[in-house]
PDB file of N, CA and C in Angstrom:
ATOM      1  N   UNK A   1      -8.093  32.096  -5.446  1.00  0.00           N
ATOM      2  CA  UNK A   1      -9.373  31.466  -5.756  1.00  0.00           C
ATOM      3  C   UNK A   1     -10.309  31.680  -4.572  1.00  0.00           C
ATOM      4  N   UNK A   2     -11.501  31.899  -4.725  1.00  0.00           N
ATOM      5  CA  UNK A   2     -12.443  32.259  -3.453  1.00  0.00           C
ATOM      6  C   UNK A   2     -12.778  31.037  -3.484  1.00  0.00           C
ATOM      7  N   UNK A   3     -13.751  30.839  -2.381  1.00  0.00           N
ATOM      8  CA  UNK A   3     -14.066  29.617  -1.564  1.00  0.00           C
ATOM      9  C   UNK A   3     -15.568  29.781  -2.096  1.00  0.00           C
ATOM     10  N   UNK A   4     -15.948  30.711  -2.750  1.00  0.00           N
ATOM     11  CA  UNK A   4     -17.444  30.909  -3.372  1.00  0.00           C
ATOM     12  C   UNK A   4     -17.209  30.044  -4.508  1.00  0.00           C
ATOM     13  N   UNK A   5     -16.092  29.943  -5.100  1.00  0.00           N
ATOM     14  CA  UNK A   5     -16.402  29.849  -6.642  1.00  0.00           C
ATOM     15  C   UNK A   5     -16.201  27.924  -6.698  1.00  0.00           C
ATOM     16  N   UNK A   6     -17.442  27.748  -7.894  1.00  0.00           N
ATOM     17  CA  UNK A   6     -17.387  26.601  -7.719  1.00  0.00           C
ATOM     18  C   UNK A   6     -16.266  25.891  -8.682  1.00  0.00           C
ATOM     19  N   UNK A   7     -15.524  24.769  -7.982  1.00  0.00           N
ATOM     20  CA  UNK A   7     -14.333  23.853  -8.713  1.00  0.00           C
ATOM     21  C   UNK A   7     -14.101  22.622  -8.202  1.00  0.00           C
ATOM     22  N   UNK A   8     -13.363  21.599  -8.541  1.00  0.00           N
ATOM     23  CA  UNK A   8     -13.205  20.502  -8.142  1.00  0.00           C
ATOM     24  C   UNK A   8     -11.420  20.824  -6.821  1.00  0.00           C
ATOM     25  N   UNK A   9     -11.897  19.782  -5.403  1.00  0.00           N
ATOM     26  CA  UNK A   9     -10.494  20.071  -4.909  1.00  0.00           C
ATOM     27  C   UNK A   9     -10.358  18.162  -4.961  1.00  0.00           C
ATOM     28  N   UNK A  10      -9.147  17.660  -4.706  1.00  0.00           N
ATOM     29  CA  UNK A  10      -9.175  16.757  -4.570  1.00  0.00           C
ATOM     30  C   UNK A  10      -8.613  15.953  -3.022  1.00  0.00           C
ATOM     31  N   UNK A  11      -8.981  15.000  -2.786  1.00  0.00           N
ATOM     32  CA  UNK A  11      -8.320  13.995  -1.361  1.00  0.00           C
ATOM     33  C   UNK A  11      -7.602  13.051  -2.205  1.00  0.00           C
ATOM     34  N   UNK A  12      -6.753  12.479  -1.502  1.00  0.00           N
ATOM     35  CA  UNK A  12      -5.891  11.155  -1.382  1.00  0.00           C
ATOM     36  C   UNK A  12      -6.445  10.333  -0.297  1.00  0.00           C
ATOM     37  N   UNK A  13      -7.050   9.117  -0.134  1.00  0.00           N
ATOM     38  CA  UNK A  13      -7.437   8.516   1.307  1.00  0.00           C
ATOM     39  C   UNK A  13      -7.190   7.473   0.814  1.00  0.00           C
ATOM     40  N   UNK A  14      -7.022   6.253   1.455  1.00  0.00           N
ATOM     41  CA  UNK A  14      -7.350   4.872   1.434  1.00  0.00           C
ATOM     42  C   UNK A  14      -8.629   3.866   1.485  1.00  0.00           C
ATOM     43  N   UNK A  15      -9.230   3.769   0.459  1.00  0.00           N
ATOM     44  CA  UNK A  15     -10.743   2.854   0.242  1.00  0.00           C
ATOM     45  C   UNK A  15     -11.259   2.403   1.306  1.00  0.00           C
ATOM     46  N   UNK A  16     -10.425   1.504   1.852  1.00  0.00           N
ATOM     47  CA  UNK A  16     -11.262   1.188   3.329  1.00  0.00           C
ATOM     48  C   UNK A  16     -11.406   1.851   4.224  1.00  0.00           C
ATOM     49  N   UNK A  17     -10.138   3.202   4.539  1.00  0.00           N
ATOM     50  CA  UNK A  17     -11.343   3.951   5.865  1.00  0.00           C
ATOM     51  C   UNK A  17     -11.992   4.789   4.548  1.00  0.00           C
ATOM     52  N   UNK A  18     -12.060   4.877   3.198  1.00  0.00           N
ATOM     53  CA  UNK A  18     -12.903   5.708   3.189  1.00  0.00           C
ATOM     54  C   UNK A  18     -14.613   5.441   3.220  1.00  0.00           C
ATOM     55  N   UNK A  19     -14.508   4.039   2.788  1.00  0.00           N
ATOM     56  CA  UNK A  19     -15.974   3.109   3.043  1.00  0.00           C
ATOM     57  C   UNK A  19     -16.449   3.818   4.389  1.00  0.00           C
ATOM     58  N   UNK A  20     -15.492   4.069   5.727  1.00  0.00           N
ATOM     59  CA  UNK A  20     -16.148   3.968   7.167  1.00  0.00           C
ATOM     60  C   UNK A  20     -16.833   5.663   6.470  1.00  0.00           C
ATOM     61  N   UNK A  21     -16.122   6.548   5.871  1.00  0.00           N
ATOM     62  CA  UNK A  21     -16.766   8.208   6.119  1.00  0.00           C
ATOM     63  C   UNK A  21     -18.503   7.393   5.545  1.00  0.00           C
ATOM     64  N   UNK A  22     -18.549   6.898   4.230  1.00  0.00           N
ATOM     65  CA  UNK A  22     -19.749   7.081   3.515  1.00  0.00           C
ATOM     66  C   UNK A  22     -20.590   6.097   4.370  1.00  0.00           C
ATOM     67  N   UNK A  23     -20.010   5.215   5.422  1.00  0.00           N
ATOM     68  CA  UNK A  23     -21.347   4.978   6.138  1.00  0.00           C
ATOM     69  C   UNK A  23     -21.952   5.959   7.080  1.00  0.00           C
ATOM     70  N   UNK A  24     -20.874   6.838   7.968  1.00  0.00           N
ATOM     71  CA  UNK A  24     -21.226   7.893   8.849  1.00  0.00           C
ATOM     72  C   UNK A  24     -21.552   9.130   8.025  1.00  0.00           C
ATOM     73  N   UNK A  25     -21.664   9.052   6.439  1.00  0.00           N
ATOM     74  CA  UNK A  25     -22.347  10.116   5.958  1.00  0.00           C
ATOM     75  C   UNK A  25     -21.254  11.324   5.786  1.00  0.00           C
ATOM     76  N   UNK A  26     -20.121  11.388   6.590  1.00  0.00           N
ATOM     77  CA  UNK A  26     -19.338  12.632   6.910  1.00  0.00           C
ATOM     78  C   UNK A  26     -17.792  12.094   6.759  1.00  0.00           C
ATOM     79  N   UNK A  27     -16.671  12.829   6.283  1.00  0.00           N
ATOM     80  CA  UNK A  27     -15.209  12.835   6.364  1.00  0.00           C
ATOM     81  C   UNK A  27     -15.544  13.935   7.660  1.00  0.00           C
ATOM     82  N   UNK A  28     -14.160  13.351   8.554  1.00  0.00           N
ATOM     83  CA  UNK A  28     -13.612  14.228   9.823  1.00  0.00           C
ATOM     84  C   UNK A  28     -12.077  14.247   9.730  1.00  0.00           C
ATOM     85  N   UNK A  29     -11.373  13.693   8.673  1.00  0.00           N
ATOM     86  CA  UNK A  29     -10.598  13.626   8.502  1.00  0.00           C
ATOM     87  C   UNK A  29      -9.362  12.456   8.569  1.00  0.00           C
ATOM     88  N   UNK A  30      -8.427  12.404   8.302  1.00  0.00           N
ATOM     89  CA  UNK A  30      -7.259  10.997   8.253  1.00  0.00           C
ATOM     90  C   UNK A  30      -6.682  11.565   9.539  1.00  0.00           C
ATOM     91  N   UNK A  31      -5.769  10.674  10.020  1.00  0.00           N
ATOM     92  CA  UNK A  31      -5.038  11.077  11.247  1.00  0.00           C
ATOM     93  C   UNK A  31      -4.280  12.375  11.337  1.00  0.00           C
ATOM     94  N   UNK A  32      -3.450  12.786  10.018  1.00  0.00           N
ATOM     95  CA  UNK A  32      -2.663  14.151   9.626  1.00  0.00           C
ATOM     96  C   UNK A  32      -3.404  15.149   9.677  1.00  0.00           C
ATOM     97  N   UNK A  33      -4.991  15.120   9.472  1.00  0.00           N
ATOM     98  CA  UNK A  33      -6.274  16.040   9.014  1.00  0.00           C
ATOM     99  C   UNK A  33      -5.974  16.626  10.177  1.00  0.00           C
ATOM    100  N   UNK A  34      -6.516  15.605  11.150  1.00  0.00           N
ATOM    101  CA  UNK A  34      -6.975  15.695  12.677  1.00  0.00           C
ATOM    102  C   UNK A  34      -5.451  16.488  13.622  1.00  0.00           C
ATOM    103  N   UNK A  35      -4.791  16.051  13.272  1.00  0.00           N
ATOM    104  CA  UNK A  35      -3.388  16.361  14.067  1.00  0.00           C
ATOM    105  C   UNK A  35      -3.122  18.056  13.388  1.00  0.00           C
ATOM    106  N   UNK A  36      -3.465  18.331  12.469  1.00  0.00           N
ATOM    107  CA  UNK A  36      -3.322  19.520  11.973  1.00  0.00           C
ATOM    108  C   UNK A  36      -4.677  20.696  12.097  1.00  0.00           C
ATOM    109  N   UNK A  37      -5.673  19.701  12.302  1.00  0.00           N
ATOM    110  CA  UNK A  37      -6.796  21.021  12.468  1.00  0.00           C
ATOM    111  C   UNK A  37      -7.640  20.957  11.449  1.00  0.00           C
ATOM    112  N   UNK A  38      -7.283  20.508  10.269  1.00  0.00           N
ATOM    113  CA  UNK A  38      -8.258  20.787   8.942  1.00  0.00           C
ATOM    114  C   UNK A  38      -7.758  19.251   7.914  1.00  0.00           C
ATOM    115  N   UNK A  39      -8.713  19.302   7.048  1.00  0.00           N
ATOM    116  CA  UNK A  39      -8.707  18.091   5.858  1.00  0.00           C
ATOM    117  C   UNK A  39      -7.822  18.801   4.618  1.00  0.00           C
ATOM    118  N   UNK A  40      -6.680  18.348   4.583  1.00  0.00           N
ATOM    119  CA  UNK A  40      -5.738  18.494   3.177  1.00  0.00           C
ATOM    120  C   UNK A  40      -6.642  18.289   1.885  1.00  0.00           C
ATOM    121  N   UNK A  41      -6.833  19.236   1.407  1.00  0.00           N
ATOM    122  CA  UNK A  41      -6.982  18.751  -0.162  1.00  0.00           C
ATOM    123  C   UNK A  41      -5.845  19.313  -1.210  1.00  0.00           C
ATOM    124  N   UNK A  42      -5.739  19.032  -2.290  1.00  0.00           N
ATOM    125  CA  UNK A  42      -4.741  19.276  -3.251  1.00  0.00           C
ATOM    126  C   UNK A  42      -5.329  19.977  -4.479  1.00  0.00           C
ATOM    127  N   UNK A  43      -4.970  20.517  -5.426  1.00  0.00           N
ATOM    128  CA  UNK A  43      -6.138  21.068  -6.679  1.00  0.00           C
ATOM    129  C   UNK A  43      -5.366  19.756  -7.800  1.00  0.00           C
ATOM    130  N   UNK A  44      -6.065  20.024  -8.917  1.00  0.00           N
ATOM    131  CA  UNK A  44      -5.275  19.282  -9.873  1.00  0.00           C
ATOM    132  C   UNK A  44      -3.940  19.009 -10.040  1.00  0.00           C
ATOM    133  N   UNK A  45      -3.507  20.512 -10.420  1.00  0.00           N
ATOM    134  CA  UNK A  45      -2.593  20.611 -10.932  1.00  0.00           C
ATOM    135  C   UNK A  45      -1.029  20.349  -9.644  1.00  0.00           C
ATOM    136  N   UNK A  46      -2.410  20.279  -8.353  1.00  0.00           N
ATOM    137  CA  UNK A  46      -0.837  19.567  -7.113  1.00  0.00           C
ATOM    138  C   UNK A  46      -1.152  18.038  -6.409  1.00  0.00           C
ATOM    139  N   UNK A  47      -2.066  17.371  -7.257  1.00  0.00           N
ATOM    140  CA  UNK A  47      -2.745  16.160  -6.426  1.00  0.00           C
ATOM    141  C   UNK A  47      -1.265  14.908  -6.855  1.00  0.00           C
ATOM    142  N   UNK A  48      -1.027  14.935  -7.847  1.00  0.00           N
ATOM    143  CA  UNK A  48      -0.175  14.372  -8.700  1.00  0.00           C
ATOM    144  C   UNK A  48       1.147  14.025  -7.698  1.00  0.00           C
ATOM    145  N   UNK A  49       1.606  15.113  -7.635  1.00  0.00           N
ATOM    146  CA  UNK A  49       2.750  15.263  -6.412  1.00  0.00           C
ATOM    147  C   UNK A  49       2.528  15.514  -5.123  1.00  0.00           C
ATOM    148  N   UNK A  50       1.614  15.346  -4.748  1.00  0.00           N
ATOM    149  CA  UNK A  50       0.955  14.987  -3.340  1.00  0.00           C
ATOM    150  C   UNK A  50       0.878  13.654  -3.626  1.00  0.00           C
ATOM    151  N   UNK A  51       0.688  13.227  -4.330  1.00  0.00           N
ATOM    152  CA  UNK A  51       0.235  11.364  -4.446  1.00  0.00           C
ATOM    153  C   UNK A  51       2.158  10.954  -4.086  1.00  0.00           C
ATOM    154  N   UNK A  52       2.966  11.739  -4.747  1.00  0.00           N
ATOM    155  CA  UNK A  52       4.462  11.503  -4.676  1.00  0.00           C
ATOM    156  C   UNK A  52       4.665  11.196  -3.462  1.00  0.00           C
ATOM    157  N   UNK A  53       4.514  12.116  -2.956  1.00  0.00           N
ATOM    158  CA  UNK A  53       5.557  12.487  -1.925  1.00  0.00           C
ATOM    159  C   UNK A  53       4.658  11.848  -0.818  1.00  0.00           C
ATOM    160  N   UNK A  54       3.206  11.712  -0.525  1.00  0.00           N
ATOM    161  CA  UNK A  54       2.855  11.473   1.079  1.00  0.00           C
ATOM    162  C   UNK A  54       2.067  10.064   0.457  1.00  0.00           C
ATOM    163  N   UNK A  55       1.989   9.539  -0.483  1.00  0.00           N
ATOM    164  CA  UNK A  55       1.293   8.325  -0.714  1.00  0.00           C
ATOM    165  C   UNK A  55       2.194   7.522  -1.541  1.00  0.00           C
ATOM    166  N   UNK A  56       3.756   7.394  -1.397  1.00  0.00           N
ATOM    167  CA  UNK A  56       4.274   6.853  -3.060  1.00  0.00           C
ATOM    168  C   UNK A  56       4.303   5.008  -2.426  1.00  0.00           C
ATOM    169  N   UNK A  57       4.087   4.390  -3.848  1.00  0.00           N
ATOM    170  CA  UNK A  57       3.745   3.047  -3.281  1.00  0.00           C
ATOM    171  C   UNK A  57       2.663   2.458  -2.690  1.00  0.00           C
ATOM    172  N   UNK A  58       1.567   3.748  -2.051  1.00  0.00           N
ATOM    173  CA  UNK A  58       0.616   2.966  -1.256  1.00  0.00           C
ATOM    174  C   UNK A  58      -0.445   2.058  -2.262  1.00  0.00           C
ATOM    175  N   UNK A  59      -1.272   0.979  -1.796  1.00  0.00           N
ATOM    176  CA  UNK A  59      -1.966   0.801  -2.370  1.00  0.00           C
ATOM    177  C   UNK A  59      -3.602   1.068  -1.578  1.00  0.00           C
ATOM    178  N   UNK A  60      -4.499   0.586  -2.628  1.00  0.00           N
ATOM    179  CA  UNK A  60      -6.121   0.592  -2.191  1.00  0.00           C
ATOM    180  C   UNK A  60      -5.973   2.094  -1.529  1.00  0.00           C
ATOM    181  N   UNK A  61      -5.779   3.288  -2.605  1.00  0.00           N
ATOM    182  CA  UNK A  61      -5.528   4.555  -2.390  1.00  0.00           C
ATOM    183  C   UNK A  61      -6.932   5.036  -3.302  1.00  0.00           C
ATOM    184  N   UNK A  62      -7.599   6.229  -3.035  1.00  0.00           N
ATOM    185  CA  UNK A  62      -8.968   6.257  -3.737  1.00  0.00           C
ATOM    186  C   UNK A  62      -7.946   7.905  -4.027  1.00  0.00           C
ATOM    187  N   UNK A  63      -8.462   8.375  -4.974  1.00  0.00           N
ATOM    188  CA  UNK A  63      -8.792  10.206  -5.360  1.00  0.00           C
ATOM    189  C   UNK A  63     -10.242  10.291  -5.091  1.00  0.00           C
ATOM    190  N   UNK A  64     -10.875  11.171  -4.145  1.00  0.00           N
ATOM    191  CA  UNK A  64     -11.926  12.037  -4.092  1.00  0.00           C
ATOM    192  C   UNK A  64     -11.884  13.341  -4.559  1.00  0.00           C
ATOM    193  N   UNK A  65     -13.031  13.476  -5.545  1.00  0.00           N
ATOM    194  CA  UNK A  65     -13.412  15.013  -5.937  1.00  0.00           C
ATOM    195  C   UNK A  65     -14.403  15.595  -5.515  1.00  0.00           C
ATOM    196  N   UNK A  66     -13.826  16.665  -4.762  1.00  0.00           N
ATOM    197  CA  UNK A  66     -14.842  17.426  -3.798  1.00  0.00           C
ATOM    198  C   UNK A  66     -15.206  18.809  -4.671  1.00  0.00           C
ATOM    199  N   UNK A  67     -16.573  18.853  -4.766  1.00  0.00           N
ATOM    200  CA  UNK A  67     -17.188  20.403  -5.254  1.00  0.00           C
ATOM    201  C   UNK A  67     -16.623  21.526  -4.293  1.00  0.00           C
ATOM    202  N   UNK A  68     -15.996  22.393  -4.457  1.00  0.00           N
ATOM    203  CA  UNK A  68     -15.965  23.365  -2.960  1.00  0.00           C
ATOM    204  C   UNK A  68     -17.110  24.376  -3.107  1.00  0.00           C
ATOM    205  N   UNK A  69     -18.302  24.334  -3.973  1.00  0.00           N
ATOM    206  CA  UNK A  69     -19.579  25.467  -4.087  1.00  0.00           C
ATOM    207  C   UNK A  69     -20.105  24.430  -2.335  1.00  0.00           C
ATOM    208  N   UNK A  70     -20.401  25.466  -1.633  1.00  0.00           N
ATOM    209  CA  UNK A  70     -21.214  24.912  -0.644  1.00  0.00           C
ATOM    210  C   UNK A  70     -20.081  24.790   0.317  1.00  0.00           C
ATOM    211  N   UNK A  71     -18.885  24.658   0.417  1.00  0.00           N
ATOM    212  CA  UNK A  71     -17.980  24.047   1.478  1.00  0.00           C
ATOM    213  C   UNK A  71     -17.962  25.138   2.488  1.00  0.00           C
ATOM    214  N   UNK A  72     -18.162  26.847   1.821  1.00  0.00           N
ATOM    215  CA  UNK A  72     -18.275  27.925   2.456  1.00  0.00           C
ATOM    216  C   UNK A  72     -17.073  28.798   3.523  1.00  0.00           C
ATOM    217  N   UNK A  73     -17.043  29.183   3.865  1.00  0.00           N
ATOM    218  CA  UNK A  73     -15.915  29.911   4.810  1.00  0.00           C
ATOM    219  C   UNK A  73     -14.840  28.408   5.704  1.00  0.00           C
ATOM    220  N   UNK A  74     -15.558  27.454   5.832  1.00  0.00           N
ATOM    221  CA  UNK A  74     -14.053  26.704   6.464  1.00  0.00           C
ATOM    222  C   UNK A  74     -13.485  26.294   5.153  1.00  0.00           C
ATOM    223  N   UNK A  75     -13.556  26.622   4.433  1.00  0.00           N
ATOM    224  CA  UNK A  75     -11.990  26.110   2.971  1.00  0.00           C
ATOM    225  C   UNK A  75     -11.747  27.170   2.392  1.00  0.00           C
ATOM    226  N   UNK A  76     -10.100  27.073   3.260  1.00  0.00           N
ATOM    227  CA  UNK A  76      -9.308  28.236   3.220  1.00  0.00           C
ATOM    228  C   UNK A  76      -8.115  28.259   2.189  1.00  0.00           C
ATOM    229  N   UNK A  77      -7.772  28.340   1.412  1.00  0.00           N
ATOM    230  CA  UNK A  77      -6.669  28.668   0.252  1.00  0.00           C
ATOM    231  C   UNK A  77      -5.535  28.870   1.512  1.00  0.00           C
ATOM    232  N   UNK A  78      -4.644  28.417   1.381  1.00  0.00           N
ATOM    233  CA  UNK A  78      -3.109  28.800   2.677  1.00  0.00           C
ATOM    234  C   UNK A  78      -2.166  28.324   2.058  1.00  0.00           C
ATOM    235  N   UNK A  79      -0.966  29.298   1.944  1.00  0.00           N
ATOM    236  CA  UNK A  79       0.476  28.598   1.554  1.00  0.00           C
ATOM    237  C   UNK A  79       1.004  27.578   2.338  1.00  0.00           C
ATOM    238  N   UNK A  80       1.685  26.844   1.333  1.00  0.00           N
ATOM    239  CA  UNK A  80       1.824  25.356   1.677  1.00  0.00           C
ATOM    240  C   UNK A  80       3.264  25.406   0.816  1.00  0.00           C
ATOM    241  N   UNK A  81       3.272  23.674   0.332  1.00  0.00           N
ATOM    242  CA  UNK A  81       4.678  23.313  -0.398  1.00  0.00           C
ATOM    243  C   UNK A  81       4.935  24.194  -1.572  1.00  0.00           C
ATOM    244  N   UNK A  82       6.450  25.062  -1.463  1.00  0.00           N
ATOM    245  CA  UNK A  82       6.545  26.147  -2.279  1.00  0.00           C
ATOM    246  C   UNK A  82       5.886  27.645  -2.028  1.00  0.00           C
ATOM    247  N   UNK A  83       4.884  27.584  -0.909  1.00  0.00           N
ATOM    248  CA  UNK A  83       4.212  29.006  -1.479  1.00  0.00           C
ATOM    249  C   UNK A  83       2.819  28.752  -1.877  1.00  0.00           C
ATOM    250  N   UNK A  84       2.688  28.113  -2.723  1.00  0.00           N
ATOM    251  CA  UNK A  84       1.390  27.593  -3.873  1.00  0.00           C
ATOM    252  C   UNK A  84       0.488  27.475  -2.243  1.00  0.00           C
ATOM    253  N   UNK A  85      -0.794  28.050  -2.808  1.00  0.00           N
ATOM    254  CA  UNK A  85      -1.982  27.864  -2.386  1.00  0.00           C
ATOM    255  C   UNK A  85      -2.696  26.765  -2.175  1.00  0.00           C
ATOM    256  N   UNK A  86      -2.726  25.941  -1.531  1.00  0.00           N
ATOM    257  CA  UNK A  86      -3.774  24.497  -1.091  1.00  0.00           C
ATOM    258  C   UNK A  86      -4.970  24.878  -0.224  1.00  0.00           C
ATOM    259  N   UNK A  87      -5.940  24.353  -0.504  1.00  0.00           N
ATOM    260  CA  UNK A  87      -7.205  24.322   0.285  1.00  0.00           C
ATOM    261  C   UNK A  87      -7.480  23.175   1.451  1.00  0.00           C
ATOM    262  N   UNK A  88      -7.251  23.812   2.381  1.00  0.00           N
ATOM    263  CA  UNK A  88      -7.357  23.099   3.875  1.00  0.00           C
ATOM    264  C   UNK A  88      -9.106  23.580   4.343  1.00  0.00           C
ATOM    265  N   UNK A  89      -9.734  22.420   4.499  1.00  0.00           N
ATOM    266  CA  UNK A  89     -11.191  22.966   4.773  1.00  0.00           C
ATOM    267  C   UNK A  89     -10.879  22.339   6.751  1.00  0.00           C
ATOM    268  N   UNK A  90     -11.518  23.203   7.251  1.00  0.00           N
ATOM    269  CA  UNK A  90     -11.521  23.851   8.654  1.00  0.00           C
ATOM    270  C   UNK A  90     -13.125  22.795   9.025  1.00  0.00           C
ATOM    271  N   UNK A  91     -13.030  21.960   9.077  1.00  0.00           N
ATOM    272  CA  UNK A  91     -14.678  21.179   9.931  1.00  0.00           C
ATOM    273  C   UNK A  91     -14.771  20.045   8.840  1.00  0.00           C
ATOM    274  N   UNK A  92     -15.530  19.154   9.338  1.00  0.00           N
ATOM    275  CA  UNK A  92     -16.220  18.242   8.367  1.00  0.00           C
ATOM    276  C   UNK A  92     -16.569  18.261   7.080  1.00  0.00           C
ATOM    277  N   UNK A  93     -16.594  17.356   6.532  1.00  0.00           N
ATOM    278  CA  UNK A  93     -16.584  17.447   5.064  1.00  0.00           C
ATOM    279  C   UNK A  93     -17.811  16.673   4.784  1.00  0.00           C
ATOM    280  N   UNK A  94     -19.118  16.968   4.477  1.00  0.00           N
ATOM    281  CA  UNK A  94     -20.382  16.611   4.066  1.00  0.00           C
ATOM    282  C   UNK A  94     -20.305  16.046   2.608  1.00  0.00           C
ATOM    283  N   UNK A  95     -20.479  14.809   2.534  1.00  0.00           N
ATOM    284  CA  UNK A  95     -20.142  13.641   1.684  1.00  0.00           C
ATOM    285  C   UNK A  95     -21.611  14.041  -0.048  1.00  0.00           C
ATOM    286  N   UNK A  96     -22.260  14.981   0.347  1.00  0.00           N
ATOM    287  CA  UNK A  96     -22.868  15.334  -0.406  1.00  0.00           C
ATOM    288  C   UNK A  96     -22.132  15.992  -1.326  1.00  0.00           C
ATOM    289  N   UNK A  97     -20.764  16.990  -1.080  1.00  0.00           N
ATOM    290  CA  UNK A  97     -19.744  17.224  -1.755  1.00  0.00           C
ATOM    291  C   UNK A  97     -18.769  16.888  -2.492  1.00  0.00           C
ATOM    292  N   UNK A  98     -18.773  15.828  -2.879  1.00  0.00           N
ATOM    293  CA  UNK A  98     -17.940  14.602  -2.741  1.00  0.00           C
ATOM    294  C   UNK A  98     -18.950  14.278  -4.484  1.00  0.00           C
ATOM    295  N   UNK A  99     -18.204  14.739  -5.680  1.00  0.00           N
ATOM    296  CA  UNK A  99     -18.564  13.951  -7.174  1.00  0.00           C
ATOM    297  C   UNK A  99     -18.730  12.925  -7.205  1.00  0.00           C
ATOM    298  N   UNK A 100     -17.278  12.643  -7.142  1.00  0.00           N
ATOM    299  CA  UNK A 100     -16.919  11.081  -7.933  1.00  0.00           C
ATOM    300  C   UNK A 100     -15.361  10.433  -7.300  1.00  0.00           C
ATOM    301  N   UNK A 101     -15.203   9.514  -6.661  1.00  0.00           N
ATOM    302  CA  UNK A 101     -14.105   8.691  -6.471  1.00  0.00           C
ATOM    303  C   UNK A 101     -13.861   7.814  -7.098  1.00  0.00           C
ATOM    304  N   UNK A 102     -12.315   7.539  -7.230  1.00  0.00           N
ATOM    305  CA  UNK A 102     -11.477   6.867  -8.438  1.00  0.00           C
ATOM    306  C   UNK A 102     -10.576   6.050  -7.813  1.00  0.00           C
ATOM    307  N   UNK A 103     -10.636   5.009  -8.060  1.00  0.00           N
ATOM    308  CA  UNK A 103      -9.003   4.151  -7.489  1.00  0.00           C
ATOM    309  C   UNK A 103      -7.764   4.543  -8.071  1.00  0.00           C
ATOM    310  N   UNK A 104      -6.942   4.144  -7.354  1.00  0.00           N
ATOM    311  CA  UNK A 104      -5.598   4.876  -7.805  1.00  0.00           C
ATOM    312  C   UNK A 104      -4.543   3.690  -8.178  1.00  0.00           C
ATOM    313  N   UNK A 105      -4.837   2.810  -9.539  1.00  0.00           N
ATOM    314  CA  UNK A 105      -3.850   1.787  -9.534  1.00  0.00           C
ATOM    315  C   UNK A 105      -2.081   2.421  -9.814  1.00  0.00           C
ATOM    316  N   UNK A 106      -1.754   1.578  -9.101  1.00  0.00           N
ATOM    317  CA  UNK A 106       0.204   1.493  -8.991  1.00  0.00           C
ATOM    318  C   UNK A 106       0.578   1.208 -10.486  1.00  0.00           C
ATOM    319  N   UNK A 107       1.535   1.903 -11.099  1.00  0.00           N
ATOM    320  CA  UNK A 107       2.458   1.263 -12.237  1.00  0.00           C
ATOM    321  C   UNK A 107       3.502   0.207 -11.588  1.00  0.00           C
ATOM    322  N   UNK A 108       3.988  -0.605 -12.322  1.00  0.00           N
ATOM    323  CA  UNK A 108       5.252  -1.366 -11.847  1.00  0.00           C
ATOM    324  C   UNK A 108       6.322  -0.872 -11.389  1.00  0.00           C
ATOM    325  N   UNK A 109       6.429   0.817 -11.124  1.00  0.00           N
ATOM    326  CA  UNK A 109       7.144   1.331 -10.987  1.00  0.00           C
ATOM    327  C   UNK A 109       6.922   1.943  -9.804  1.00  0.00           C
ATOM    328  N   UNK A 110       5.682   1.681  -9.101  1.00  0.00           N
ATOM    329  CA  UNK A 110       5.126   2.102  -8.123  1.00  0.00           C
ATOM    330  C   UNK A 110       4.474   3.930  -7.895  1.00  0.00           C
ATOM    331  N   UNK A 111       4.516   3.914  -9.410  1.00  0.00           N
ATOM    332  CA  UNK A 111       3.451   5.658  -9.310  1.00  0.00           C
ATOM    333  C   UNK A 111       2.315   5.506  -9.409  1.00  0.00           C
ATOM    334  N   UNK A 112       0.872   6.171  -8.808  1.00  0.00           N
ATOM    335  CA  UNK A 112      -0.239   6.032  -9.000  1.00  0.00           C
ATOM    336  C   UNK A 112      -0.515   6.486 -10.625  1.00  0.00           C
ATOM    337  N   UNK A 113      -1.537   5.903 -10.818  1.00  0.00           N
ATOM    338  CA  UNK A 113      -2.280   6.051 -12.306  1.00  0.00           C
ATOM    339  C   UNK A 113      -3.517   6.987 -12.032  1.00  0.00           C
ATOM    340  N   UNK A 114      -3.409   8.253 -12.477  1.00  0.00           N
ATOM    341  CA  UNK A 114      -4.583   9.123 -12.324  1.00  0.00           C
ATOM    342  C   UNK A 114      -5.315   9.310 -13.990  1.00  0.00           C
ATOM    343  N   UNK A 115      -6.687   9.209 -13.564  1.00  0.00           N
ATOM    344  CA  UNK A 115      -7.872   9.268 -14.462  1.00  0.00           C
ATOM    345  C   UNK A 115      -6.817  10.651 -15.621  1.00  0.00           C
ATOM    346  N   UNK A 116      -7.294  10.636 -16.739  1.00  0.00           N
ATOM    347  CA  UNK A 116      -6.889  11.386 -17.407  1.00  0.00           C
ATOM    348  C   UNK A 116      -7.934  12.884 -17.777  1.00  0.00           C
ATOM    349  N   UNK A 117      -9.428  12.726 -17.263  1.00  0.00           N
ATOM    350  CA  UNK A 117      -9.631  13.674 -17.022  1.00  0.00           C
ATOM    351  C   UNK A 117     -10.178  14.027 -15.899  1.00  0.00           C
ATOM    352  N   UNK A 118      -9.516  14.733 -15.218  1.00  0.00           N
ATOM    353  CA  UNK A 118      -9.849  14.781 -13.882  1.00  0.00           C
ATOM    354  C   UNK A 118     -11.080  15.837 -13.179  1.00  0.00           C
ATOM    355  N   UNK A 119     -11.661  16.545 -14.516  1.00  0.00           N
ATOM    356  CA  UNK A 119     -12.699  17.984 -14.230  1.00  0.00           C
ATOM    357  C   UNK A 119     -13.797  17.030 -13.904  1.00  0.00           C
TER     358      UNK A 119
END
């Protein structure tokens, strides 16, 4: 996938620091972002099991959908879990990019509940 073409990527964050990005206007990233160099995003079809494995149980968990038209040369497609391609964007993330955020309620079973359409 090029970094030209426009699509939805998604974040996993937690509501309250994500309140702090939309007052400073900008994501710089979660602590893992920062410790690694770039902001994790997931595509659809891997947000699901990213919610598994690095968020299971959490609560006051948001999904952000980020446009990547405009994100430009720092969001890079790189093998990741399996091989599969994830988009790691390289700098700040300009909140103008940023659709629509969703809360992520828990089942009793403790899996997040994702919107059913996620485009």
């Amino acid at each position: 996938m090029s970094s030209a073409s426009t699509a939805l990527i998604y974040k996993l964050h937690p509501a309250a620091d994500w309140a702090l990005a939309e007052r400073a206007g900008v994501f710089t990233g979660a602590p893992v972002d920062l410790a690694d160099g770039f902001i994790h995003f997931s595509t659809a079809a891997q947000v699901v099991e990213t919610a598994a494995r690095h968020f299971a149980a959490a609560t006051d968990l948001l999904l952000i959908a980020v446009d990547t038209a405009g994100l430009g040369p720092a969001l890079r497609w790189e093998a990741s879990r399996g091989g599969a391609l994830f988009p790691h964007l390289y700098g700040p993330l300009p909140l103008g990019a940023v659709r629509w955020t969703e809360p992520l309620p828990l089942t009793s079973g403790g899996r997040h509940v994702f919107p059913r359409d996620m485009a």
